[in-house]
C-alpha atoms as a PDB file:
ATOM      1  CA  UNK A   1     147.605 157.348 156.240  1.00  0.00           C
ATOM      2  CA  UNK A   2     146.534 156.168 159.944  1.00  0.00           C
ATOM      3  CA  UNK A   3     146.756 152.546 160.387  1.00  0.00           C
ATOM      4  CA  UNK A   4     143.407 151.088 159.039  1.00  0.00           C
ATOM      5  CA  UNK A   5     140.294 150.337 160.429  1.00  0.00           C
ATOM      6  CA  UNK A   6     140.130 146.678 161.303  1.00  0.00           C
ATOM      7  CA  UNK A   7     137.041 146.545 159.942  1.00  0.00           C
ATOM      8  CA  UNK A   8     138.548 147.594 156.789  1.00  0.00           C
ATOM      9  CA  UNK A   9     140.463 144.058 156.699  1.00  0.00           C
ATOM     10  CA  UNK A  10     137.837 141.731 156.390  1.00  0.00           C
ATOM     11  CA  UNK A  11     138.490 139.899 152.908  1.00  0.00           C
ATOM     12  CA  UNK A  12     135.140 139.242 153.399  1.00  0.00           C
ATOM     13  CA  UNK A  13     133.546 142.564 152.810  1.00  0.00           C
ATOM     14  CA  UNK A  14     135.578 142.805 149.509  1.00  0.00           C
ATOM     15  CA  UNK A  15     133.560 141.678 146.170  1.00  0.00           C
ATOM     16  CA  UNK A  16     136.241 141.207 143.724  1.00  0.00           C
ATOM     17  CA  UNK A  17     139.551 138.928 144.338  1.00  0.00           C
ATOM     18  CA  UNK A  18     142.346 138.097 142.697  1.00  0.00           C
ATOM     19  CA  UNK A  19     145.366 136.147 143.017  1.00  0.00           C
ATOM     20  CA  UNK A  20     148.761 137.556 141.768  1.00  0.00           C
ATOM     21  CA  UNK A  21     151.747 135.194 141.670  1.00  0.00           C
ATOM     22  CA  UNK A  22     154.781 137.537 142.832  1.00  0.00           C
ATOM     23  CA  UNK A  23     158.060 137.391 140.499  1.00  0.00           C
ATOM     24  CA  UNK A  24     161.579 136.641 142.121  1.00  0.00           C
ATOM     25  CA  UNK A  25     162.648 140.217 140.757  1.00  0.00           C
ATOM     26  CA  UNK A  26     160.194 141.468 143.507  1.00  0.00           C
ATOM     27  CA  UNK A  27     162.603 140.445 145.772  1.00  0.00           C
ATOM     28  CA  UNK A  28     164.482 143.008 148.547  1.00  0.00           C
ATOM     29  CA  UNK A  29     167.976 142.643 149.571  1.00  0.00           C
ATOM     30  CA  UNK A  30     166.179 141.013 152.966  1.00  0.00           C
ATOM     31  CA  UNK A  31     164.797 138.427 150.802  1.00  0.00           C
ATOM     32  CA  UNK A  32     160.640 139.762 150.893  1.00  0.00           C
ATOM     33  CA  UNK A  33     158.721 141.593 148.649  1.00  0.00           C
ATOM     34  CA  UNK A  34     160.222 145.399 148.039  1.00  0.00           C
ATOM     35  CA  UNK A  35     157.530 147.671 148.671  1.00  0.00           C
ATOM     36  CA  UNK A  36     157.669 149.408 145.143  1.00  0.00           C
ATOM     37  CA  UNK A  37     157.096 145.930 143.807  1.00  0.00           C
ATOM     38  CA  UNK A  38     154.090 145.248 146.134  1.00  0.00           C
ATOM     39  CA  UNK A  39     152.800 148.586 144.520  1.00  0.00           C
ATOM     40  CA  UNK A  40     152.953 147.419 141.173  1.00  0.00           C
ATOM     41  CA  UNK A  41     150.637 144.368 142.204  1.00  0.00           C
ATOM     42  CA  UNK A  42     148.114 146.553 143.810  1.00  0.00           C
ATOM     43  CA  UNK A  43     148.030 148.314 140.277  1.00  0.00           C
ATOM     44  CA  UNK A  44     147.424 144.747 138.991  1.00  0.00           C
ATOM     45  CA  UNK A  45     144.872 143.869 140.810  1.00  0.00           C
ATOM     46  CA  UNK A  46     142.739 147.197 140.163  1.00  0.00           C
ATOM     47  CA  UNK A  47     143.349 146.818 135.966  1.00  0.00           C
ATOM     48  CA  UNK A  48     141.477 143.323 136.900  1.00  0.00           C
ATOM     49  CA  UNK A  49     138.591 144.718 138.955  1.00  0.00           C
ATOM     50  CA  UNK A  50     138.555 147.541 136.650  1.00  0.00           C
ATOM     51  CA  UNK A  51     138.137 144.716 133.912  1.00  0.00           C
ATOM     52  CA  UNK A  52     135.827 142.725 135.642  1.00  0.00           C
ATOM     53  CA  UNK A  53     133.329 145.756 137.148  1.00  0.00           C
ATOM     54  CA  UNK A  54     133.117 147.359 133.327  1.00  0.00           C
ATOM     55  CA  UNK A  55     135.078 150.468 134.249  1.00  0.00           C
ATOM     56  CA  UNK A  56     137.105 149.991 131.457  1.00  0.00           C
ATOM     57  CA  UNK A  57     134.288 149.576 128.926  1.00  0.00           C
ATOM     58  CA  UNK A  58     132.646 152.333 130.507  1.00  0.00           C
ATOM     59  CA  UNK A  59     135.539 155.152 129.787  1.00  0.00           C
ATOM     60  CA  UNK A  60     134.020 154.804 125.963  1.00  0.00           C
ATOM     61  CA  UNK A  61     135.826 158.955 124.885  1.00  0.00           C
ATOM     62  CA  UNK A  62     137.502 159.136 128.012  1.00  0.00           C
ATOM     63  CA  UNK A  63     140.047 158.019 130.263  1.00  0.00           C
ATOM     64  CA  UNK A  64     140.769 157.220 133.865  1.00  0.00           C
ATOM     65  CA  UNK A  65     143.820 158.037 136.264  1.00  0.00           C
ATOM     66  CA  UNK A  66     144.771 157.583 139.750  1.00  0.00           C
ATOM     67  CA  UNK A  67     144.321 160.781 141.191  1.00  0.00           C
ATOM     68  CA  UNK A  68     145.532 159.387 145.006  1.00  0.00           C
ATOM     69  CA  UNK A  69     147.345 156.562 145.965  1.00  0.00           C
ATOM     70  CA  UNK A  70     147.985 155.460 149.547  1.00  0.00           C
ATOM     71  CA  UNK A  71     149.675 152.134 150.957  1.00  0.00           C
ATOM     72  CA  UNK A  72     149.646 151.075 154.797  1.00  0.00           C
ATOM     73  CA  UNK A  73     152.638 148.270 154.972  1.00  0.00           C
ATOM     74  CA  UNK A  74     150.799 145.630 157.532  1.00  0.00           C
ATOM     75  CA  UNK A  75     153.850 143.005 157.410  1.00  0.00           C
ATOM     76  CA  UNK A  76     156.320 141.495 155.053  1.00  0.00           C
ATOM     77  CA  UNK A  77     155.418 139.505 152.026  1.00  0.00           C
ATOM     78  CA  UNK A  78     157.991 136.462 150.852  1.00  0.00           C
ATOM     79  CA  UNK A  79     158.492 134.653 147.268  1.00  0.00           C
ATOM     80  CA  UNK A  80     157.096 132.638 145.697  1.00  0.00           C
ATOM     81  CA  UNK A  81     153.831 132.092 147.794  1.00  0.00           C
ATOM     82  CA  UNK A  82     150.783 134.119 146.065  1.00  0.00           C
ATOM     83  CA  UNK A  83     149.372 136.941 147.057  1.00  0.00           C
ATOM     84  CA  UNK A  84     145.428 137.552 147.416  1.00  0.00           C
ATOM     85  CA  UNK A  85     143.913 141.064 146.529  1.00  0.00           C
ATOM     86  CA  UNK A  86     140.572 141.915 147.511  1.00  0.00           C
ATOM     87  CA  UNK A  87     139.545 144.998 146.037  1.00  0.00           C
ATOM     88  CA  UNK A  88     135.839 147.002 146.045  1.00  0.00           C
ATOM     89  CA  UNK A  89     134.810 150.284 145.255  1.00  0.00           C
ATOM     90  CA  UNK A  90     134.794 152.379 148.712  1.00  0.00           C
ATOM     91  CA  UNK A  91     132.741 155.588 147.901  1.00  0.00           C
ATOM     92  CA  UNK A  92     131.429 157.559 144.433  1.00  0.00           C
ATOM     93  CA  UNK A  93     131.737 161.230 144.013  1.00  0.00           C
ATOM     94  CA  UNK A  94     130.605 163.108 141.072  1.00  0.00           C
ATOM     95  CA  UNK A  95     133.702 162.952 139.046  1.00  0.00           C
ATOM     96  CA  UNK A  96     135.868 160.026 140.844  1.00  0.00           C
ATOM     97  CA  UNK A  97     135.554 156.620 143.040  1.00  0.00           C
ATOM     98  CA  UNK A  98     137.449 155.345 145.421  1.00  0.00           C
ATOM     99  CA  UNK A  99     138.658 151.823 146.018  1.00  0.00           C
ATOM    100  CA  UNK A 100     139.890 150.135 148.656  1.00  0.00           C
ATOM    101  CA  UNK A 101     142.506 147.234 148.363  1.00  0.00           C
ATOM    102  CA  UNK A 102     143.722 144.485 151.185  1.00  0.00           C
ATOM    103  CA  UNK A 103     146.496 142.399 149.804  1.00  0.00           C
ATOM    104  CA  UNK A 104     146.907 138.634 152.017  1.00  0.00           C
ATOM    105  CA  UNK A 105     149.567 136.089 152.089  1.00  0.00           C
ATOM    106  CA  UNK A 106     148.459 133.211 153.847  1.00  0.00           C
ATOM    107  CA  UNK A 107     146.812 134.440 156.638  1.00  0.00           C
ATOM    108  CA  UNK A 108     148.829 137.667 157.234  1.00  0.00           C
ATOM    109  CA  UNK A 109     147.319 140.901 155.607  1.00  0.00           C
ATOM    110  CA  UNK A 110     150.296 142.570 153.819  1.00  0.00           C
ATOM    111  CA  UNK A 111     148.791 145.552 152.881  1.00  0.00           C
ATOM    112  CA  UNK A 112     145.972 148.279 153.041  1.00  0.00           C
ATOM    113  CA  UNK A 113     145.533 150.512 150.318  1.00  0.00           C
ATOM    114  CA  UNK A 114     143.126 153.156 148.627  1.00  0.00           C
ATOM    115  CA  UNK A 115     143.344 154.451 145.369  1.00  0.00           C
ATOM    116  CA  UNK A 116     141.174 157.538 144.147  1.00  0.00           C
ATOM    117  CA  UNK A 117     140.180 156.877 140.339  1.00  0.00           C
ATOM    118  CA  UNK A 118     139.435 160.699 138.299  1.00  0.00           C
ATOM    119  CA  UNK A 119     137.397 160.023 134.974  1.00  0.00           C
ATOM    120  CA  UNK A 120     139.123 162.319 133.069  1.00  0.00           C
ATOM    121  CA  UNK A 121     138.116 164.420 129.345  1.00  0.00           C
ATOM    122  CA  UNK A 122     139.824 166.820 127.270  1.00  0.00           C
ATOM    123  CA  UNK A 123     139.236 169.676 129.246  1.00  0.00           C
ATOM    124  CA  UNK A 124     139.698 168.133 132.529  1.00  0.00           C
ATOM    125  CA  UNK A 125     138.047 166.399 135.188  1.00  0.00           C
ATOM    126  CA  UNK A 126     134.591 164.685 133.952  1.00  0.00           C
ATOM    127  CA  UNK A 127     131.055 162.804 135.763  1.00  0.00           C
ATOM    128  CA  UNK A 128     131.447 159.102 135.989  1.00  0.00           C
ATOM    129  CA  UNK A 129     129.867 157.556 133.509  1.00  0.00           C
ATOM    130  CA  UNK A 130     126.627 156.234 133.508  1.00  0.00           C
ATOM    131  CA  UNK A 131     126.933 152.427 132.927  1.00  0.00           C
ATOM    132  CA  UNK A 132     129.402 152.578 135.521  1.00  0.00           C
ATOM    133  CA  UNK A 133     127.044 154.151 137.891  1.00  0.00           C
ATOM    134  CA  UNK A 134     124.199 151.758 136.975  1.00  0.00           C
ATOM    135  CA  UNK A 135     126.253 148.443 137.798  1.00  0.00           C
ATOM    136  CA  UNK A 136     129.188 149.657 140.400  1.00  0.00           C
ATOM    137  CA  UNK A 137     126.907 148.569 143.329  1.00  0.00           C
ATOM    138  CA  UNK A 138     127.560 144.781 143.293  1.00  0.00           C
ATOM    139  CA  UNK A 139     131.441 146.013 143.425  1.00  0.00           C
ATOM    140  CA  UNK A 140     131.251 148.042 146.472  1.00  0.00           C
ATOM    141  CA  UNK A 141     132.334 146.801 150.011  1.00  0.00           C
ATOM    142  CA  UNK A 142     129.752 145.357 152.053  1.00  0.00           C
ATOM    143  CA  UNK A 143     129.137 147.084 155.125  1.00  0.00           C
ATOM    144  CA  UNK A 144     129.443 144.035 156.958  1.00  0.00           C
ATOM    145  CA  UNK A 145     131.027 140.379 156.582  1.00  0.00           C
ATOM    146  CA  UNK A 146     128.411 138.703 155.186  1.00  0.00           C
ATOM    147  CA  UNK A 147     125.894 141.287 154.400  1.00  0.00           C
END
């Protein structure tokens, strides 16, 4: 993945945040976050937007995977200081969403990621359901800080 947007890292344009106290086992020999571990939290933080946008309730006779998951590394994260997710959804298609995810420390942006969520039924791929569709628009980014 190209280095993102800078647009694309304004916590601002993000409707759902979280904070995620990292664990000293997410440690590196060089003493920061291991980037495996700072995957883990990104996972974390979309079960909780998932939970808090209704996806989750939503998948009533189906289920949901990642389909795509991409991380841009943006600088180094350190124990024990929390981390901030900001997460929204990005862009519907017929079947999946996609999300996009900035991860803070401080003031530094850690990460950029997107993940591509497939609603999934027994014989494969399925539409997003309905009631998701119906309330998903106060999760999605904001075109603009502020707007």
């Amino acid at each position: 993945m190209p280095r993102p947007d800078p647009a694309l890292l304004d916590p601002a344009r993000y409707p759902f945040a979280c904070r995620i106290e990292p664990r000293f086992g997410d440690l590196d020999v060089n003493r920061h976050i291991n980037n495996t571990a700072l995957v883990g939290l990104i996972e974390e933080g979309r079960v909780r937007f998932h939970a808090a946008s209704g996806f989750h309730q939503a998948l009533d006779g189906i289920s949901a995977m990642v389909a795509s998951l991409s991380v841009e590394y943006l600088a180094q994260a350190f124990y024990p200081d929390p981390l901030e997710l900001r997460l929204g959804a990005a862009a519907l298609g017929r079947t999946s969403y996609r999300m996009a995810i900035v991860v803070r420390q401080g003031e530094s942006t850690i990460a950029f990621a997107e993940a591509v969520m497939v609603c999934i039924g027994a014989a494969g791929p399925v539409p997003l359901p309905d009631s998701f569709r119906a309330g998903i628009f106060q999760w999605m980014m904001r075109a603009e800080a502020g707007a």
